[in-house]
C-alpha atoms as a PDB file:
ATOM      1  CA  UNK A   1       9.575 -27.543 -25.484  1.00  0.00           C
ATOM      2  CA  UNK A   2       9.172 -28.217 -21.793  1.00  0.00           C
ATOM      3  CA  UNK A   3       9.442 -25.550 -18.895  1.00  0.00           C
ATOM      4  CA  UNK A   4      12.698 -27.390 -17.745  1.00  0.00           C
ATOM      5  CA  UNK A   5      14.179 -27.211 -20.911  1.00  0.00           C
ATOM      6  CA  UNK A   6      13.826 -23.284 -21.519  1.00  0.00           C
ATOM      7  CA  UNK A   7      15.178 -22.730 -18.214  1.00  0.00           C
ATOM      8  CA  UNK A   8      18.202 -24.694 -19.034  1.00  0.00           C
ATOM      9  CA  UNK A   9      18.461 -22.748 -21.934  1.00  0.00           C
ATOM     10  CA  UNK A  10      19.044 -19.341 -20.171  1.00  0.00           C
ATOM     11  CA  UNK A  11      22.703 -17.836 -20.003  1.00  0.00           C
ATOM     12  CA  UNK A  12      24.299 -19.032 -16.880  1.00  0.00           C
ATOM     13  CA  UNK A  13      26.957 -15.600 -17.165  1.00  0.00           C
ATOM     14  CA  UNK A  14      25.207 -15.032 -13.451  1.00  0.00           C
ATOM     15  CA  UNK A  15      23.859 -11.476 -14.037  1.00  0.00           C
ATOM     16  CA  UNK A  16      20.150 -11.526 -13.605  1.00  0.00           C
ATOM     17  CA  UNK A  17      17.671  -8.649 -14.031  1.00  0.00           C
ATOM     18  CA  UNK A  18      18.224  -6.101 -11.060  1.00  0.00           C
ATOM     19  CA  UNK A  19      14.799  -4.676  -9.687  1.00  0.00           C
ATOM     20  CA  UNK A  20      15.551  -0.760  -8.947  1.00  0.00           C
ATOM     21  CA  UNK A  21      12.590   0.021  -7.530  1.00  0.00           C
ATOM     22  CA  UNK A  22       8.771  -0.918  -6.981  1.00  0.00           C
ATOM     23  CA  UNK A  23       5.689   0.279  -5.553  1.00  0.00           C
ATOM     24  CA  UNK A  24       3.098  -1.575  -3.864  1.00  0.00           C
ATOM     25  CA  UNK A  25      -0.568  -0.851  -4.971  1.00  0.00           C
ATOM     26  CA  UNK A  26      -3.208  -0.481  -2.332  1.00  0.00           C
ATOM     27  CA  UNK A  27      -6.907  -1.243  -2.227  1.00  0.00           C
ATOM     28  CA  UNK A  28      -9.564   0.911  -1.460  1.00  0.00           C
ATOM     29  CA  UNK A  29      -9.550   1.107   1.911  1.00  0.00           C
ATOM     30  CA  UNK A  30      -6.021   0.776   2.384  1.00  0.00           C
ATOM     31  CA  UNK A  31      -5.379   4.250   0.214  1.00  0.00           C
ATOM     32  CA  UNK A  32      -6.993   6.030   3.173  1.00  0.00           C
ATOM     33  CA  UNK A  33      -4.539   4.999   6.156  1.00  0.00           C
ATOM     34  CA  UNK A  34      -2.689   8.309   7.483  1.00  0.00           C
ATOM     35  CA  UNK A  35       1.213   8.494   8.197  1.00  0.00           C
ATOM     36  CA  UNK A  36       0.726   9.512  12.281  1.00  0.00           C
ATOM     37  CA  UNK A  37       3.247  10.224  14.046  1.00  0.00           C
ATOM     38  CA  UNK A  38       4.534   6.468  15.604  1.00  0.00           C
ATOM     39  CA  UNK A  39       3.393   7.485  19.140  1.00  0.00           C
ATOM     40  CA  UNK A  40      -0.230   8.371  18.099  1.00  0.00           C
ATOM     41  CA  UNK A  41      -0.183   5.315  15.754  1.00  0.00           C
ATOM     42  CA  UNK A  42       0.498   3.022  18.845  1.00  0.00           C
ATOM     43  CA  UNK A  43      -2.073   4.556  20.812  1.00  0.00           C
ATOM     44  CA  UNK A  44      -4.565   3.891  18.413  1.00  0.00           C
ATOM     45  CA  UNK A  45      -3.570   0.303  17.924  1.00  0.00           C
ATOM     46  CA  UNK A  46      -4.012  -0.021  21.258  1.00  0.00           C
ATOM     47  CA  UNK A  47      -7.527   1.197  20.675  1.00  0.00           C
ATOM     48  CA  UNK A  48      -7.903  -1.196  18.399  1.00  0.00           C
ATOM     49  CA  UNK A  49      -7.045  -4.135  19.979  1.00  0.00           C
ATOM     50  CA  UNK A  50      -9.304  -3.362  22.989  1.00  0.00           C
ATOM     51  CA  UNK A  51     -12.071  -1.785  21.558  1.00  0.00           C
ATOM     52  CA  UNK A  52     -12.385  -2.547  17.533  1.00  0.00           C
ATOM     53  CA  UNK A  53     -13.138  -0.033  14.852  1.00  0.00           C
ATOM     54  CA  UNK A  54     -12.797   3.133  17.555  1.00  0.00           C
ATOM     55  CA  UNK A  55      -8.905   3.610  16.699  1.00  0.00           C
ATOM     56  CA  UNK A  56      -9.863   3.784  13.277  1.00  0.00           C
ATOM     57  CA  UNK A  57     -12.319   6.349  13.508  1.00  0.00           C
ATOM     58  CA  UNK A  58     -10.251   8.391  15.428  1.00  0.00           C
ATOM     59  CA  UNK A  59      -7.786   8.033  12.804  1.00  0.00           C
ATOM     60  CA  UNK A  60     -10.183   9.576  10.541  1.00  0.00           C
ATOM     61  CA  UNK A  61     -10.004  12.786  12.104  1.00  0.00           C
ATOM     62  CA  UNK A  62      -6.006  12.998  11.705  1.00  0.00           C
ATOM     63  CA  UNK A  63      -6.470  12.785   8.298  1.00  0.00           C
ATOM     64  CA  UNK A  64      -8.121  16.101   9.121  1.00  0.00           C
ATOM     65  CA  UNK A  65      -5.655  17.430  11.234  1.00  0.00           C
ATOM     66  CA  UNK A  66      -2.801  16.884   8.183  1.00  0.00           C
ATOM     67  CA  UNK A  67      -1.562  13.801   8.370  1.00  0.00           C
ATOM     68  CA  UNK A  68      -0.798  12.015   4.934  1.00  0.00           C
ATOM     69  CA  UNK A  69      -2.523  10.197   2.903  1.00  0.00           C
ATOM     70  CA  UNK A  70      -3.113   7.828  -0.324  1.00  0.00           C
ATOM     71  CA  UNK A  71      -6.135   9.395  -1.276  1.00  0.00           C
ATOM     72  CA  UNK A  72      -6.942  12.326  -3.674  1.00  0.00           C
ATOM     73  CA  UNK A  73      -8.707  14.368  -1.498  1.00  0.00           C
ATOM     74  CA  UNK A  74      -8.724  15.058   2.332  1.00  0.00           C
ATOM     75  CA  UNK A  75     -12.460  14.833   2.339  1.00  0.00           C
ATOM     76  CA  UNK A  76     -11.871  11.388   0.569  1.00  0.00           C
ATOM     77  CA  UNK A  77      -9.365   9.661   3.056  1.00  0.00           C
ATOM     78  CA  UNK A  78     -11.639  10.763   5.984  1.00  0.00           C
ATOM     79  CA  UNK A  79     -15.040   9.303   4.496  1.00  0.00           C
ATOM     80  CA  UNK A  80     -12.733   5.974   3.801  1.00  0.00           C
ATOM     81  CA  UNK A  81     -11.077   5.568   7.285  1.00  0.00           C
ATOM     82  CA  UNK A  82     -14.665   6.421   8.795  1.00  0.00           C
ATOM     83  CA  UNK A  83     -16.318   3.766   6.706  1.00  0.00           C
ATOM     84  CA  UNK A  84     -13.362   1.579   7.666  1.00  0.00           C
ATOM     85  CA  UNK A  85     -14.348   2.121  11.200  1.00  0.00           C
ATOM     86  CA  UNK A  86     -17.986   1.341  11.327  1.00  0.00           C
ATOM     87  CA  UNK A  87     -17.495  -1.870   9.180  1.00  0.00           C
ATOM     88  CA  UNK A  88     -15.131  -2.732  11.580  1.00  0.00           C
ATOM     89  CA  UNK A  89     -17.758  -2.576  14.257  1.00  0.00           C
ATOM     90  CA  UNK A  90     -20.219  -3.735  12.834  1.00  0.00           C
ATOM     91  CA  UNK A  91     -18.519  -7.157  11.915  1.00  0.00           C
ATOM     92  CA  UNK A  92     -17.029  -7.555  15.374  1.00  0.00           C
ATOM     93  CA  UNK A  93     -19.403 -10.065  15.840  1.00  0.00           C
ATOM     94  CA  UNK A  94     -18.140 -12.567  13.438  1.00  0.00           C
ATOM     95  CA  UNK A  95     -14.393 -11.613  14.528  1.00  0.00           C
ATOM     96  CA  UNK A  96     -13.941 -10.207  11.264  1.00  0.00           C
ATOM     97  CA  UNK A  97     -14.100  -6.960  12.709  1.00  0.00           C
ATOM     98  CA  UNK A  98     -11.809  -7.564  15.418  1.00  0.00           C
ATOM     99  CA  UNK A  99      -8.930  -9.343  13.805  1.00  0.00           C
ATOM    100  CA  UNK A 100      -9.391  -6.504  10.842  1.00  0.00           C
ATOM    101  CA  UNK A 101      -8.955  -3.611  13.351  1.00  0.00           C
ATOM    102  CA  UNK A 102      -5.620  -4.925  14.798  1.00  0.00           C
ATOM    103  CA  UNK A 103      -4.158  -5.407  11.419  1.00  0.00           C
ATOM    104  CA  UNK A 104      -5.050  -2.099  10.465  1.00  0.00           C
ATOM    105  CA  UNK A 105      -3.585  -0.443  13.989  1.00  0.00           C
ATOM    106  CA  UNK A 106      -0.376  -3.177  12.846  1.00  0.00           C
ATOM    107  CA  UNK A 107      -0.400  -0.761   9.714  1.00  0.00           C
ATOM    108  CA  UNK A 108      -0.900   2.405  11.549  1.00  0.00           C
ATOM    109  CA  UNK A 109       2.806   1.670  13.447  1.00  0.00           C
ATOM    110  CA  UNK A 110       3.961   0.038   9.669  1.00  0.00           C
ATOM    111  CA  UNK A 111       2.924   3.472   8.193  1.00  0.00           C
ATOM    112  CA  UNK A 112       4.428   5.777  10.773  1.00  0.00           C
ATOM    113  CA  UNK A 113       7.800   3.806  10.995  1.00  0.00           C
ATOM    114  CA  UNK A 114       8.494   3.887   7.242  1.00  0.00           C
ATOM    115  CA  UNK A 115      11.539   5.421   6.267  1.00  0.00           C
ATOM    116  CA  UNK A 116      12.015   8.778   4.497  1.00  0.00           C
ATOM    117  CA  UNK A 117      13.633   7.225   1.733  1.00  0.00           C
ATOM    118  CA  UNK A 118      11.108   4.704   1.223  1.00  0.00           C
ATOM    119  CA  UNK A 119       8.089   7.304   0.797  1.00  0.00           C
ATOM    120  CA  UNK A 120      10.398   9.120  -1.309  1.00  0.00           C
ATOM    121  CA  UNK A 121      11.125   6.623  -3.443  1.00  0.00           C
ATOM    122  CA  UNK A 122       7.575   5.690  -3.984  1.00  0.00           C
ATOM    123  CA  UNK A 123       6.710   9.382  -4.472  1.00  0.00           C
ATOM    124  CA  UNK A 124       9.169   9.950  -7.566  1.00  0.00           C
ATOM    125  CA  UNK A 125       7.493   6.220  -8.926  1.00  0.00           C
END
C-alpha cells in the first residue's frame, strides 16, 4: 500500500490529534543557562557580542548568586556555563566561538523573557 494511499484512507471528520503540551529537551550545555533577570541578560549579550565567551562566564557566577537553572546541582550549572565560556574563547579564532557566544547571550534574553506560564507548564511536565 503506498504512503498516498494510507493518507487517503484517514477520516476526513476534521478533528485531528490536539497537542496539550510539550517540553523541549536540552543538551548539555544548554541545561546550564540561568533565568537572569532580562536587564542583566542584555548586558551580558552585549558582552558577548563584543567580547566572546566573557558574558558567559559571568553568567556562571549568577548561577551562584540564585538564578535558575536546568541542572541538578548549583555546583553543576556553574562548572557547565564556565566550561561554556572558555570553549567559547578558545574557538574565537575559527568564529565558532564568536557566532556561539551571541546565540547563547540571544538565549540569555530568550530565557529571561519566558513567560510564567510557560516555565510552569514545563515544570508540572
Amino acid at each position: 500500500m503506498s504512503k498516498s494511499k494510507q493518507y487517503d484512507e484517514m477520516p476526513q471528520s476534521g478533528h485531528g490529534v490536539e497537542i496539550v503540551s510539550s517540553r523541549e529537551k536540552h543538551g548539555y550545555f544548554r541545561q546550564a543557562v540561568p533565568t537572569m533577570p532580562v536587564a542583566l541578560a542584555v548586558v551580558l549579550c552585549v558582552v558577548n557580542v563584543i567580547l566572546p565567551g566573557v558574558g558567559t562566564l559571568v553568567s556562571a557566577f549568577t548561577v551562584l548568586c540564585g538564578c535558575k537553572h536546568g541542572c541538578q546541582t548549583t555546583r553543576e550549572a556553574c562548572v557547565r556555563n564556565v566550561l561554556a565560556g572558555v570553549l567559547q574563547i578558545a574557538t574565537i579564532i575559527i568564529m565558532v566561538g564568536w557566532i556561539w557566544s551571541i546565540f547563547w547571550g540571544v538565549t540569555f534574553i530568550n530565557e529571561a523573557t519566558k513567560k510564567p506560564e510557560e516555565e510552569g507548564a514545563q515544570s508540572d511536565v
